[in-house]
N, C-alpha and C. Protein backbone atom coordinates (compact mmCIF):
# COMPACT_ATOMS: atom_id res chain seq x y z
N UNK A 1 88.91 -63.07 -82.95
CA UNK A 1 90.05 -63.28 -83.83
C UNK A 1 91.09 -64.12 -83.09
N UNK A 2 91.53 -64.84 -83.39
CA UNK A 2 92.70 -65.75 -83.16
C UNK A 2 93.94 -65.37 -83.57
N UNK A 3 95.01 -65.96 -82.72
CA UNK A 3 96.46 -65.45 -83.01
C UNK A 3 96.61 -65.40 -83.86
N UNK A 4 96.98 -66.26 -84.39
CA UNK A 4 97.17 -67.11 -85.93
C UNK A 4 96.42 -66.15 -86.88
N UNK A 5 95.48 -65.80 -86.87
CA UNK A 5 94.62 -64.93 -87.63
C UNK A 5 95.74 -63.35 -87.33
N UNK A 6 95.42 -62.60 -86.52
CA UNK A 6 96.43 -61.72 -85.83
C UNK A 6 97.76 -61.44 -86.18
N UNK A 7 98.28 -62.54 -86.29
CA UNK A 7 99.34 -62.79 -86.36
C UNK A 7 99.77 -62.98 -87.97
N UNK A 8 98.88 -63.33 -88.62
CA UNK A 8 98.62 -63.29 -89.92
C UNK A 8 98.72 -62.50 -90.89
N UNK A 9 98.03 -61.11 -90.21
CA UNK A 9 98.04 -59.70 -90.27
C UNK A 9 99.04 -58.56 -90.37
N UNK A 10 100.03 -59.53 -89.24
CA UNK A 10 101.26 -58.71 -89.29
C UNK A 10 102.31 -58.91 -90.52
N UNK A 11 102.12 -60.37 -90.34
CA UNK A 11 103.14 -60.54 -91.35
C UNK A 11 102.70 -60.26 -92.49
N UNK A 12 101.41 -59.76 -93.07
CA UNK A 12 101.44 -59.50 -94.15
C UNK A 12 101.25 -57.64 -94.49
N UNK A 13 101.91 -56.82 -93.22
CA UNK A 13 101.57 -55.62 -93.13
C UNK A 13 103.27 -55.80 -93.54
N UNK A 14 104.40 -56.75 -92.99
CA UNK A 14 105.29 -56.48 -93.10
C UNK A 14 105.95 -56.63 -94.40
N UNK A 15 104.95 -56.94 -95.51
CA UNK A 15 105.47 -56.73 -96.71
C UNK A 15 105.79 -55.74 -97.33
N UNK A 16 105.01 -54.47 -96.92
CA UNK A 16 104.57 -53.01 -97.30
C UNK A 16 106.35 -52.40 -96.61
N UNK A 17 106.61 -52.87 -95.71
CA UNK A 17 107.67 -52.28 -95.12
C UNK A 17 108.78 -51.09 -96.03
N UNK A 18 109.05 -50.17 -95.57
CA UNK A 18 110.06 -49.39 -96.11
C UNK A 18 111.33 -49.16 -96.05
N UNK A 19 112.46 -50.64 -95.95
CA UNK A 19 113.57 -50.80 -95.32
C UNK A 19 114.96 -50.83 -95.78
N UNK A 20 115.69 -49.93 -96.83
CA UNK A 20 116.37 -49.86 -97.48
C UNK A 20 117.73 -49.70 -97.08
N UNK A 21 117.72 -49.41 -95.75
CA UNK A 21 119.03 -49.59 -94.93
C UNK A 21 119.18 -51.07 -93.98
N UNK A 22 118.11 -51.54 -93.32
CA UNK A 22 118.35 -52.52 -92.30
C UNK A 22 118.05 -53.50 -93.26
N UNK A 23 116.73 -53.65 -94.19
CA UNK A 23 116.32 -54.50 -94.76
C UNK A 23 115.83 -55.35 -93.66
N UNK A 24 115.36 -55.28 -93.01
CA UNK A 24 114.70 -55.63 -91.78
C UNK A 24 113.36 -55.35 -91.82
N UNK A 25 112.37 -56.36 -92.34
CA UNK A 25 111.10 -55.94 -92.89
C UNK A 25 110.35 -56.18 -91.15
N UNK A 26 109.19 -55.37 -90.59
CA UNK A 26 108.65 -55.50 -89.57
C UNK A 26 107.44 -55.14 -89.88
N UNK A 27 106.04 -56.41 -89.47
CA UNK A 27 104.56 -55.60 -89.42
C UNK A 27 104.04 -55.92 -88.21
N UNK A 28 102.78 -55.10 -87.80
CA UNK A 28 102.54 -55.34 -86.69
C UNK A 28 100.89 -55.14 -87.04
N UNK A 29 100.12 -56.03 -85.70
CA UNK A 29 98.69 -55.89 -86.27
C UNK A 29 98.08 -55.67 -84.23
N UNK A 30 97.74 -54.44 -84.58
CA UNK A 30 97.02 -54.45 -83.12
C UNK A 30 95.68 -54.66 -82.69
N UNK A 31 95.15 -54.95 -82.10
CA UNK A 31 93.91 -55.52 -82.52
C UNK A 31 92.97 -54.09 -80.74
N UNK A 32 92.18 -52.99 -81.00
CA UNK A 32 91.77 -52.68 -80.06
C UNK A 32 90.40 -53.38 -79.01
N UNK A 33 90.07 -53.17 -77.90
CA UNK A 33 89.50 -53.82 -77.19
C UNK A 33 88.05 -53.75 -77.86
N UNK A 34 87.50 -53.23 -78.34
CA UNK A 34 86.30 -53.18 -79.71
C UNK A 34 86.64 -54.41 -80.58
N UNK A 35 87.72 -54.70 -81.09
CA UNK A 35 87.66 -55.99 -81.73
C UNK A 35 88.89 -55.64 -83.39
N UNK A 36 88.25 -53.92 -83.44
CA UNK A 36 89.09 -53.23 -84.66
C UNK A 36 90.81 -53.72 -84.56
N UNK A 37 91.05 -54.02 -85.94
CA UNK A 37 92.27 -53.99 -86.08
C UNK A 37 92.85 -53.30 -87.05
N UNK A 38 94.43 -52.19 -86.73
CA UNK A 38 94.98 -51.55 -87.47
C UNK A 38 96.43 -52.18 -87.56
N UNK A 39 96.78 -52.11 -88.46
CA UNK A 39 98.46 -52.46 -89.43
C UNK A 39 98.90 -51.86 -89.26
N UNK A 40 100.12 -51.85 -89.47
CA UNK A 40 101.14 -51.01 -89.25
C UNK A 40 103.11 -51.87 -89.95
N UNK A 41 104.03 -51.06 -90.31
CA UNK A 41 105.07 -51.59 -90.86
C UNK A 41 105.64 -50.92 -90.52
N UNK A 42 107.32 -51.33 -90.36
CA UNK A 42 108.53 -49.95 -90.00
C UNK A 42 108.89 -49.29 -91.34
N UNK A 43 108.92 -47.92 -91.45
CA UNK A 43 109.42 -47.16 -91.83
C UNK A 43 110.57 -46.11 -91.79
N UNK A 44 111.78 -46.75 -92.60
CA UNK A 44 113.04 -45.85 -92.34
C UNK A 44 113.01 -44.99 -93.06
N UNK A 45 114.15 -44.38 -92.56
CA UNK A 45 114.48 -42.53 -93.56
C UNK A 45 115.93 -42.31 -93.27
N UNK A 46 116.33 -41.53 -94.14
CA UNK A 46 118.04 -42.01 -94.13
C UNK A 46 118.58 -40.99 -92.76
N UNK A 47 117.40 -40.26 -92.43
CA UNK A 47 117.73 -39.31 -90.83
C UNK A 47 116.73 -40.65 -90.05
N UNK A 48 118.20 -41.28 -89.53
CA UNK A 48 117.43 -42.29 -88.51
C UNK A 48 116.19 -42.34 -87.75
N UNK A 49 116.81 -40.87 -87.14
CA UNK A 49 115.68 -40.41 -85.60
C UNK A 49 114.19 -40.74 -86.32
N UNK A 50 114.30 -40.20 -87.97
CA UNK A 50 112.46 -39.76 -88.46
C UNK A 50 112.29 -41.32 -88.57
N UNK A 51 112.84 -42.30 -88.53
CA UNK A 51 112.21 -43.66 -88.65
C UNK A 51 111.25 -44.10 -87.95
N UNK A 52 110.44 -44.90 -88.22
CA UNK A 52 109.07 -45.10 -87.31
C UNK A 52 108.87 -47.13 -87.51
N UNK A 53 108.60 -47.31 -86.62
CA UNK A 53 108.34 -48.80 -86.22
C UNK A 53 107.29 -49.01 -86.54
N UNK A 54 107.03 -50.58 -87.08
CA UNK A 54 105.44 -51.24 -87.19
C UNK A 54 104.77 -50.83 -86.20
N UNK A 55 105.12 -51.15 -84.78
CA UNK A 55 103.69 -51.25 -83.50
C UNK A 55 103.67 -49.39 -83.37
N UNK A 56 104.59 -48.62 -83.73
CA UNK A 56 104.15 -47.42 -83.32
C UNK A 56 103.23 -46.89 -84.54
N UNK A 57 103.45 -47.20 -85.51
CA UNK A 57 102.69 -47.21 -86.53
C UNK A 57 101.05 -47.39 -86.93
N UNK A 58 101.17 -48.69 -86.24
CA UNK A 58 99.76 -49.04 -86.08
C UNK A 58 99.01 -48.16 -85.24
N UNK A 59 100.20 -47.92 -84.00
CA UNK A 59 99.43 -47.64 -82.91
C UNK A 59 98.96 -46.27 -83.31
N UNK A 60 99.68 -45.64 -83.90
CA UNK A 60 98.88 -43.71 -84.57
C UNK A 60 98.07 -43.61 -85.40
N UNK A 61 97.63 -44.90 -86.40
CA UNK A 61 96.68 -44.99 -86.58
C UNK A 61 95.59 -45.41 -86.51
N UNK A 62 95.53 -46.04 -85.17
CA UNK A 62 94.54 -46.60 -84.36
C UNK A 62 94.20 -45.35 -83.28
N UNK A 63 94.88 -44.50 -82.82
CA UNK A 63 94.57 -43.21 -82.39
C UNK A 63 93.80 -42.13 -83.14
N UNK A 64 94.78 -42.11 -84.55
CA UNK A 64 93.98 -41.00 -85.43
C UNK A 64 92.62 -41.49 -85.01
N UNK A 65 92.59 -42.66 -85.55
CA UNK A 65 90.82 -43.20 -85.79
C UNK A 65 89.70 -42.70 -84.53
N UNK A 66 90.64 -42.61 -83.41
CA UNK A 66 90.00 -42.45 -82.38
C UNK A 66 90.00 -44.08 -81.52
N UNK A 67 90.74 -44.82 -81.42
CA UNK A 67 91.11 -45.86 -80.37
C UNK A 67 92.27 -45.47 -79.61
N UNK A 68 91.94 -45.99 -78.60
CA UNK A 68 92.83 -45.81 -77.31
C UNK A 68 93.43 -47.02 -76.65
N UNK A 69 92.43 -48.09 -76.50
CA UNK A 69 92.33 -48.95 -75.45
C UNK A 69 92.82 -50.11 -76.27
N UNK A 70 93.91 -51.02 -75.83
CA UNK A 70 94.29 -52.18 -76.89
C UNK A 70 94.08 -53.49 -76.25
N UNK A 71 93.92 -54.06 -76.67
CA UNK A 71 94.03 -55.47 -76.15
C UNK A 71 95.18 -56.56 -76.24
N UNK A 72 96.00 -56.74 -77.81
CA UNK A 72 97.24 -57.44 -78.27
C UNK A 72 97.61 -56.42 -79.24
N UNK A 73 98.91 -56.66 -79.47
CA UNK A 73 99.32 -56.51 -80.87
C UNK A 73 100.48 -57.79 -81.37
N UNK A 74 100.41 -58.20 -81.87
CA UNK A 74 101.10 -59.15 -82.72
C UNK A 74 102.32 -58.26 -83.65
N UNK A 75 103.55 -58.95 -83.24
CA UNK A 75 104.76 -58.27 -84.24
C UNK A 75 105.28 -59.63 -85.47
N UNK A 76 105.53 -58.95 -86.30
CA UNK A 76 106.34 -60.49 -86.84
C UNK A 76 107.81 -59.93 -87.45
N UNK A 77 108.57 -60.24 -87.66
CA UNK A 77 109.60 -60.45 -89.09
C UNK A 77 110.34 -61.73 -89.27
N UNK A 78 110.95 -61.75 -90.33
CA UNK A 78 111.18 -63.30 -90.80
C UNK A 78 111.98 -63.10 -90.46
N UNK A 79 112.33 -63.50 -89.04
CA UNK A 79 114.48 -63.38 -88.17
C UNK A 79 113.84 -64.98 -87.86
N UNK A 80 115.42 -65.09 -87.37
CA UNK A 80 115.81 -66.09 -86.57
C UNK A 80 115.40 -65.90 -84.96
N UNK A 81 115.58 -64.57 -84.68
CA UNK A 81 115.17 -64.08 -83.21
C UNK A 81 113.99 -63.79 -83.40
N UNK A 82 112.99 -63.87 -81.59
CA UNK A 82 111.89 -63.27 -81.52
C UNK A 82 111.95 -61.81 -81.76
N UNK A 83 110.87 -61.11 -82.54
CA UNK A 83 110.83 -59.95 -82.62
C UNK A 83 110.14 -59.24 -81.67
N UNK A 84 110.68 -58.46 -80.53
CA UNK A 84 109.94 -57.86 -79.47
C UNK A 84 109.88 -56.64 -80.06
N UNK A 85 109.50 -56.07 -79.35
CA UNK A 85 109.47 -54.00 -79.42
C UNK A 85 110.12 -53.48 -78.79
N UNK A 86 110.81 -52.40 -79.71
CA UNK A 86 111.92 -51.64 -78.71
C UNK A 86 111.65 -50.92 -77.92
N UNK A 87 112.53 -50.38 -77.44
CA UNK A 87 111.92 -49.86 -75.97
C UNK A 87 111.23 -48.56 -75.86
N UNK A 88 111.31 -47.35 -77.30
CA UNK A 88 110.53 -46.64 -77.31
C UNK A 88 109.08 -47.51 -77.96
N UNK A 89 108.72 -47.93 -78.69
CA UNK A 89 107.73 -48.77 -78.90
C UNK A 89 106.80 -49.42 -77.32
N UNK A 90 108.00 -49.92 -76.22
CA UNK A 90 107.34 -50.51 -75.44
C UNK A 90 106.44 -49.27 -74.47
N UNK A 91 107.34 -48.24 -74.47
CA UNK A 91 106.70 -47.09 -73.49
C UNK A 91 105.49 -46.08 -74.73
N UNK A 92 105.53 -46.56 -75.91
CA UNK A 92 104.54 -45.83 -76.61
C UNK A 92 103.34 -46.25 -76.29
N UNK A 93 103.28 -47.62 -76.22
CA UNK A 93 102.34 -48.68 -76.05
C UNK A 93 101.59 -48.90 -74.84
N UNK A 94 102.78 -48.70 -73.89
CA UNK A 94 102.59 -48.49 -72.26
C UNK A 94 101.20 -47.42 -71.84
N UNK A 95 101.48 -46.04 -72.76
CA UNK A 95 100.67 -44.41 -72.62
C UNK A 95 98.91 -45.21 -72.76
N UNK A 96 98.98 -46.36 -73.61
CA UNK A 96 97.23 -46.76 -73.87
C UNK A 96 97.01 -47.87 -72.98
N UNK A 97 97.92 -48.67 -73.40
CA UNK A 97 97.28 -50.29 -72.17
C UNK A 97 99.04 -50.64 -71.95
N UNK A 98 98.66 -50.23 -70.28
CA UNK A 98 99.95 -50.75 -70.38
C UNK A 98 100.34 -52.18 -69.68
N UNK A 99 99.19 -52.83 -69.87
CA UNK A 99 99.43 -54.54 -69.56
C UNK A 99 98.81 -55.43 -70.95
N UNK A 100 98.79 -55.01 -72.26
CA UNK A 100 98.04 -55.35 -73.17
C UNK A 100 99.09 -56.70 -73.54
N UNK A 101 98.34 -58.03 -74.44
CA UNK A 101 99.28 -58.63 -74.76
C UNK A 101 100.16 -58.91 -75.68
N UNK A 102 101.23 -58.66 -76.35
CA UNK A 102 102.09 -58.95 -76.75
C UNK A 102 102.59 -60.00 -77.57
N UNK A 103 102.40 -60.32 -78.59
CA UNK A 103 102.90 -61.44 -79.37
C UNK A 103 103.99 -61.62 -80.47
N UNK A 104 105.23 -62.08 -80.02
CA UNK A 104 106.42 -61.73 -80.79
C UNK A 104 106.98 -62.93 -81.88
N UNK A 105 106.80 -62.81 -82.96
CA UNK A 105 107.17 -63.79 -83.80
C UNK A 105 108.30 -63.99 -84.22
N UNK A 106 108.78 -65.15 -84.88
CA UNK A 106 109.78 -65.13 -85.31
C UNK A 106 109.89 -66.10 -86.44
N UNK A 107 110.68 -66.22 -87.66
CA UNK A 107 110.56 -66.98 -88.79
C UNK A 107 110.03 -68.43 -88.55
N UNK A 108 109.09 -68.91 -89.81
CA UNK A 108 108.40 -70.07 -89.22
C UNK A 108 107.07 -69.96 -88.95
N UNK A 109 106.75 -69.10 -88.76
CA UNK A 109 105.16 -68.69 -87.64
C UNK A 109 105.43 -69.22 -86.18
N UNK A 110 106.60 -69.38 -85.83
CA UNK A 110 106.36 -69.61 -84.42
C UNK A 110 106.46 -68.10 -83.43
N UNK A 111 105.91 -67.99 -82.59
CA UNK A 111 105.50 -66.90 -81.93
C UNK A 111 105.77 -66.90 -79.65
N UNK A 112 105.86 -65.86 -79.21
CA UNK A 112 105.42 -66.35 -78.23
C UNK A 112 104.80 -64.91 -77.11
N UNK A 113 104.22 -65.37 -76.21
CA UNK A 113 103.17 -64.24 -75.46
C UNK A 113 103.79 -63.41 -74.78
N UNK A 114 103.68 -62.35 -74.39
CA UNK A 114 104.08 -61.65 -73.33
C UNK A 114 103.04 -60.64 -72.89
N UNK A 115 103.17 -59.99 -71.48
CA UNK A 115 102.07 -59.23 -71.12
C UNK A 115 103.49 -57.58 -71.35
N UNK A 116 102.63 -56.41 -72.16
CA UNK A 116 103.58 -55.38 -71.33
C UNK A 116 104.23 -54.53 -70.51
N UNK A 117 103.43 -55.68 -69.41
CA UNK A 117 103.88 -54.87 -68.50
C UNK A 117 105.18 -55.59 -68.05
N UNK A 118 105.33 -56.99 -68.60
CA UNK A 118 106.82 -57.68 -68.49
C UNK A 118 107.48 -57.20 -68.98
N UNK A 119 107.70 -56.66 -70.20
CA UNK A 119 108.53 -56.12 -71.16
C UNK A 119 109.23 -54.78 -70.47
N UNK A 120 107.90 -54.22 -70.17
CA UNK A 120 108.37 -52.96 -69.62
C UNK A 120 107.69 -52.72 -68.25
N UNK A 121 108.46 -53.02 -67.23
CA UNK A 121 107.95 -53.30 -65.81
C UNK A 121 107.79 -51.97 -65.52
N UNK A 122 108.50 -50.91 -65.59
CA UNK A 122 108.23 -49.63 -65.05
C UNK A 122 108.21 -48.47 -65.92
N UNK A 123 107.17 -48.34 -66.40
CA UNK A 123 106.92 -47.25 -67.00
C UNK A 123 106.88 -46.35 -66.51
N UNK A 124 107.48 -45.05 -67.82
CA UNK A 124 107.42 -43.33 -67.30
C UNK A 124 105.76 -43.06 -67.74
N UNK A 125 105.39 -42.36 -66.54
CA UNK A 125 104.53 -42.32 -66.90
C UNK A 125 104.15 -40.48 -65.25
N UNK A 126 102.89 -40.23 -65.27
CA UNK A 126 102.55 -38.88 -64.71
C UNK A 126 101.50 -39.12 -63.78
């Protein structure tokens, strides 16, 4: 699969989005080291805390399924800024691969790479 393909994915997971406060639509498409790919979109709730992000999204249901091991995930939303992952997102992500790559989009289809272990150089971890 190709970025562009990948990347494709997200943005069209981020239609589904549930965003009635930020209006900040976010999808994410992770793709595991098998080749499987799961979607994922942010989901708000008017109790902030229960809100849930595209990449963490994907990522629980790429667990339910029984995947662990990731290879990329691709984020998109239609901003002006790159869309990275926040920082609980980056240490969620960290617990499965925590050098997997990273692809942050931003309106346009332009995009750009990161590894996570840049994002998040030091993970909590046991």
């Amino acid at each position: 699969m190709t970025d562009r393909q990948l990347m494709s994915m997200a943005k069209e997971a981020s239609l589904n989005a549930y965003t009635p406060y930020s209006h900040f639509a976010v999808g994410a498409a992770l793709e595991c080291e098998d080749g499987t790919v799961f979607t994922g979109c942010n989901v708000e709730n008017a109790a902030l805390g229960s809100t849930i992000c595209a990449e963490r999204t994907a990522c629980c249901k790429a667990v339910s399924e029984g995947h662990r091991r990731f290879r990329r995930v691709a984020i998109y939303a239609d901003s002006e800024n790159w869309c990275t992952p926040c920082g609980a997102c980056r240490q969620f992500l960290a617990e499965f691969s925590p050098d997997m790559e990273v692809l942050c989009a931003k309106a346009g289809g332009r995009y750009v790479s990161y590894r996570l272990s840049e994002l998040l150089p030091h993970t909590f971890n046991f």
